[in-house]
N, C-alpha and C. Protein backbone atom coordinates (compact mmCIF):
# COMPACT_ATOMS: atom_id res chain seq x y z
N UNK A 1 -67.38 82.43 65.42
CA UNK A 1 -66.50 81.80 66.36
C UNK A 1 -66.99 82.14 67.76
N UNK A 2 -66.93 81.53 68.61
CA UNK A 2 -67.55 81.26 70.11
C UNK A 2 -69.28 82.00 70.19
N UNK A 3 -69.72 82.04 69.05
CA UNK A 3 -71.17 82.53 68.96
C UNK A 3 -70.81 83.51 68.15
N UNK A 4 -70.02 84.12 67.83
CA UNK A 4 -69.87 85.24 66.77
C UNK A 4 -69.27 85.66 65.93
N UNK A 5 -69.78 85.91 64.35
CA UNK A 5 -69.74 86.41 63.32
C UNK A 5 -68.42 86.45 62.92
N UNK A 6 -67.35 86.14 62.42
CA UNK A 6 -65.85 86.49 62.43
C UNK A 6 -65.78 86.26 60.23
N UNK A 7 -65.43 87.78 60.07
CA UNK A 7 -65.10 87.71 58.52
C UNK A 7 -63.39 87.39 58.77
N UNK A 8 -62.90 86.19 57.70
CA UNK A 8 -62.01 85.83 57.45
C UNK A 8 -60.93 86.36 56.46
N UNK A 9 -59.94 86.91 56.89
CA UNK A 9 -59.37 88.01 55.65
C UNK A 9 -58.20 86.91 55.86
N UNK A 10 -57.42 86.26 55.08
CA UNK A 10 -55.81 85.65 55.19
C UNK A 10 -55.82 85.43 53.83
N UNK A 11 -54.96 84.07 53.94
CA UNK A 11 -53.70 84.00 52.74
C UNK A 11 -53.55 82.55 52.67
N UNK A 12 -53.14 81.45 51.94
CA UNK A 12 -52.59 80.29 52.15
C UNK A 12 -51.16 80.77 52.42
N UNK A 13 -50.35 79.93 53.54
CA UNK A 13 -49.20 79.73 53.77
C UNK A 13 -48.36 78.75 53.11
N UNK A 14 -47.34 78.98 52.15
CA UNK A 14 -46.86 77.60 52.07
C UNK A 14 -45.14 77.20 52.44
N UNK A 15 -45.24 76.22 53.18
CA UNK A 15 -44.42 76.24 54.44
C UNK A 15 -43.49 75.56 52.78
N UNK A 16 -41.98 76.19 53.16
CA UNK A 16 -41.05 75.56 52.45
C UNK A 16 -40.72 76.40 51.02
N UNK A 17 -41.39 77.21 50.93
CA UNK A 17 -41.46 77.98 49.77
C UNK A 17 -40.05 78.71 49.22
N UNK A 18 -39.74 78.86 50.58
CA UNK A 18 -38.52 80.09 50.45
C UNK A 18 -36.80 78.86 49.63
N UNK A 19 -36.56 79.24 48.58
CA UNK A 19 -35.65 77.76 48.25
C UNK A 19 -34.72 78.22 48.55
N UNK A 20 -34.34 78.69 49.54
CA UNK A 20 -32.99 78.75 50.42
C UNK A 20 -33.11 77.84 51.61
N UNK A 21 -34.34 77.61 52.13
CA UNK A 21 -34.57 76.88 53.36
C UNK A 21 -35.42 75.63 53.13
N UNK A 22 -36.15 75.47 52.25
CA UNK A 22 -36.87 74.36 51.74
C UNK A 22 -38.03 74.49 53.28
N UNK A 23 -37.93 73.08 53.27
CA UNK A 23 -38.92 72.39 54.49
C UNK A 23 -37.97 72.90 55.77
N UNK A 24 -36.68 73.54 56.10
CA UNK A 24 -36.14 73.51 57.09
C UNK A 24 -35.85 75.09 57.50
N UNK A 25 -37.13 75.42 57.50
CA UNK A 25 -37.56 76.74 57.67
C UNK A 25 -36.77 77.62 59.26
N UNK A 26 -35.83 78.03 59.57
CA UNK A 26 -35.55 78.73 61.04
C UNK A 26 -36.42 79.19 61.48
N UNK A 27 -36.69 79.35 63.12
CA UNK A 27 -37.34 80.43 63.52
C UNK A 27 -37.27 81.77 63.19
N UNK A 28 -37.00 82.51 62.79
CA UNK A 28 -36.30 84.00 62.42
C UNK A 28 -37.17 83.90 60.73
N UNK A 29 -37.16 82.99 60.29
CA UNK A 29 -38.33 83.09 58.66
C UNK A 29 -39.43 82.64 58.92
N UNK A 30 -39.72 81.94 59.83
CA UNK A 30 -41.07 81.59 60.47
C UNK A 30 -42.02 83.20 60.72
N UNK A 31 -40.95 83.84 61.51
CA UNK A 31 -41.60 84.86 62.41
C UNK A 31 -41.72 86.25 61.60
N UNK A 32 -40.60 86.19 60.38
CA UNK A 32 -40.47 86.98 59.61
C UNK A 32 -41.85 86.96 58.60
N UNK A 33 -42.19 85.55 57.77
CA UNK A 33 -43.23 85.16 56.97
C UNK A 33 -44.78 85.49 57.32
N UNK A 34 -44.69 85.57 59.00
CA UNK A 34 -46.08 85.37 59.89
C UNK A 34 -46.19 86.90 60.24
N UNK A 35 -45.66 87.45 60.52
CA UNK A 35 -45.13 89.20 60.74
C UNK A 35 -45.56 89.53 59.74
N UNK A 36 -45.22 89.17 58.34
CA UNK A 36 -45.64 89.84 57.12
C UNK A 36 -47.58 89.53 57.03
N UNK A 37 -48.07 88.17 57.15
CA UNK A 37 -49.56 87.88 57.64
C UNK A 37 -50.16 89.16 58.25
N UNK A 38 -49.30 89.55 59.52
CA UNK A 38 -50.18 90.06 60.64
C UNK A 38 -50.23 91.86 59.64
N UNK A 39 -48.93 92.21 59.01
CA UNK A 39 -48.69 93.40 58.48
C UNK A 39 -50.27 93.59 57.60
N UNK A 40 -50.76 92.13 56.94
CA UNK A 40 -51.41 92.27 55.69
C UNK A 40 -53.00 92.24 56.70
N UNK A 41 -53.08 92.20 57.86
CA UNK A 41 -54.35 92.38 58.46
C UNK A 41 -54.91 90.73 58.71
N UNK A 42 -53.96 89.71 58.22
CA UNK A 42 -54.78 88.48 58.12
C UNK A 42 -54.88 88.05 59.48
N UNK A 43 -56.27 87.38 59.66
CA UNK A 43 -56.45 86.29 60.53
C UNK A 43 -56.61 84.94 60.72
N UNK A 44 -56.71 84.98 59.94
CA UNK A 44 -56.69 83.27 58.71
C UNK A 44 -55.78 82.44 57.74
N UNK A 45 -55.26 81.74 57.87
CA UNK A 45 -54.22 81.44 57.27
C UNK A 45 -54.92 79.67 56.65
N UNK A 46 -54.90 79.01 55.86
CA UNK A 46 -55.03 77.57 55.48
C UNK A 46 -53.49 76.91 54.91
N UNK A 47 -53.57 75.59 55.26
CA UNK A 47 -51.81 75.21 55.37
C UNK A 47 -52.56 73.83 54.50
N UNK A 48 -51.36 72.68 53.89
CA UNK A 48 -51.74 71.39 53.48
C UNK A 48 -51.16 70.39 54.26
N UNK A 49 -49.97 70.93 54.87
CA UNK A 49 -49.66 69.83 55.68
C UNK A 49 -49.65 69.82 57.10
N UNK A 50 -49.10 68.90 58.26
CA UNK A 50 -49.03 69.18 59.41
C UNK A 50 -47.85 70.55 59.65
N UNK A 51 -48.14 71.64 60.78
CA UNK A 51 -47.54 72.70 60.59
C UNK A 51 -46.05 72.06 61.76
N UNK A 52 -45.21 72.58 61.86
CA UNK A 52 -44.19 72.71 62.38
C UNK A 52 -44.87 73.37 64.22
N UNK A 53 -44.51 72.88 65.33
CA UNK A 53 -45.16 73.63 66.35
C UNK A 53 -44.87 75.04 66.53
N UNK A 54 -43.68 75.52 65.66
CA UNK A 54 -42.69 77.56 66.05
C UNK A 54 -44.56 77.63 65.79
N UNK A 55 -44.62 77.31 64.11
CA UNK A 55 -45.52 78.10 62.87
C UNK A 55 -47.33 77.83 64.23
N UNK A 56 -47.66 76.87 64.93
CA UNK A 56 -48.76 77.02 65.71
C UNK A 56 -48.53 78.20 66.68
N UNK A 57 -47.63 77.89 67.39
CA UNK A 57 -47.15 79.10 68.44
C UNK A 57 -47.33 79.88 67.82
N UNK A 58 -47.01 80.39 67.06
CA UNK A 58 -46.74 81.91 66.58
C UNK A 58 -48.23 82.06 66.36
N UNK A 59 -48.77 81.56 65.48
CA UNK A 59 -50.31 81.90 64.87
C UNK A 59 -51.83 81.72 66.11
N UNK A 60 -50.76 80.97 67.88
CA UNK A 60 -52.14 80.97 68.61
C UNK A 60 -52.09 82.62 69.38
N UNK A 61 -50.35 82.78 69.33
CA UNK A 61 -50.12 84.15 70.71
C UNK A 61 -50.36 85.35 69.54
N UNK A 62 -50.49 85.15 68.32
CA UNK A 62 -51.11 86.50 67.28
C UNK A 62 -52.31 86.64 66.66
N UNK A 63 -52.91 85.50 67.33
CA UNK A 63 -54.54 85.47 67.03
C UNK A 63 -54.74 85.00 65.45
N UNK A 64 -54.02 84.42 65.12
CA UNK A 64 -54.35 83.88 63.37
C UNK A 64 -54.54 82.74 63.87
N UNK A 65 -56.09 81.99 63.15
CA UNK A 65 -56.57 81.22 62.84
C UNK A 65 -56.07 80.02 61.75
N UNK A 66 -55.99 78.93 62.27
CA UNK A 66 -55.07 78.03 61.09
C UNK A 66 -55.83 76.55 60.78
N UNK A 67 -56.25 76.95 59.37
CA UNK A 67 -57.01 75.59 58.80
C UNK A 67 -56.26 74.76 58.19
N UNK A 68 -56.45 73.89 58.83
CA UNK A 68 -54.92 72.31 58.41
C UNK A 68 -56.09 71.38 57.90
N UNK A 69 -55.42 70.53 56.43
CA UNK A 69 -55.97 69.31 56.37
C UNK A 69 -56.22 68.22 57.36
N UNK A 70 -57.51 67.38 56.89
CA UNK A 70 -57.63 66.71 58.05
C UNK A 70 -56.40 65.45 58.22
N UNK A 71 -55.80 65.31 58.77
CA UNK A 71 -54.80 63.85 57.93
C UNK A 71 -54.98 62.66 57.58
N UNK A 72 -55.15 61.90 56.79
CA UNK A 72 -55.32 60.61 56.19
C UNK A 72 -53.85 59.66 55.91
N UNK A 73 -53.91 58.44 56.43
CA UNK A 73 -52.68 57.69 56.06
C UNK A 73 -52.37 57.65 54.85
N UNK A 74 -51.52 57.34 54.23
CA UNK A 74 -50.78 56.91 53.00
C UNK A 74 -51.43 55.31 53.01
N UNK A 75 -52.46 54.90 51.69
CA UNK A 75 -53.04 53.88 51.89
C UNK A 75 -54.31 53.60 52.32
N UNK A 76 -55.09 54.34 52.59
CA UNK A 76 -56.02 54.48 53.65
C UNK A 76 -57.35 53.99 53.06
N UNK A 77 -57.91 52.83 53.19
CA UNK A 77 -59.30 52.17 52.32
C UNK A 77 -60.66 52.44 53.11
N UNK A 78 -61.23 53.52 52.67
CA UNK A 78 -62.34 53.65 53.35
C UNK A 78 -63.51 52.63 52.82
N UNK A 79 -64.21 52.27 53.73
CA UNK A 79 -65.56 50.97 53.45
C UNK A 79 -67.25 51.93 53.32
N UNK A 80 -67.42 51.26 52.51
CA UNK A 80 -68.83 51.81 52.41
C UNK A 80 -70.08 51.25 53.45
């Protein structure tokens, strides 16, 4: 990363997991879930969907790195 070497230690995140909150995650389990990341040393995190902006904030001001799918429409006909 910016010319140098960076070993990747994280976790997949999966947003919605908790089935008390589904997809409608509070700030306060956001920060709680990402707290637990930073506890485990991670800097890396990979997600599948678009993240919520708390879940970017949090992961740009704690230095975790976040690999998001690229997004593709529903439908989407690529041409050869």
């Amino acid at each position: 990363m910016n010319g140098e070497r960076v070993r990747l230690i994280g976790v997949e995140r999966m947003a919605g997991s908790n089935p008390e909150f589904g997809m409608a995650e509070p700030s306060q389990w956001i920060t709680r879930d990402h707290d637990d990341l930073k506890d485990l040393n991670c800097i890396f995190t990979r997600v599948h969907w678009a993240q919520d902006k708390r879940v970017l904030d949090y992961c740009d001001r704690h230095g975790i790195l976040v690999q998001t799918e690229v997004p593709a429409g529903v439908g989407t006909v690529l041409e050869a």
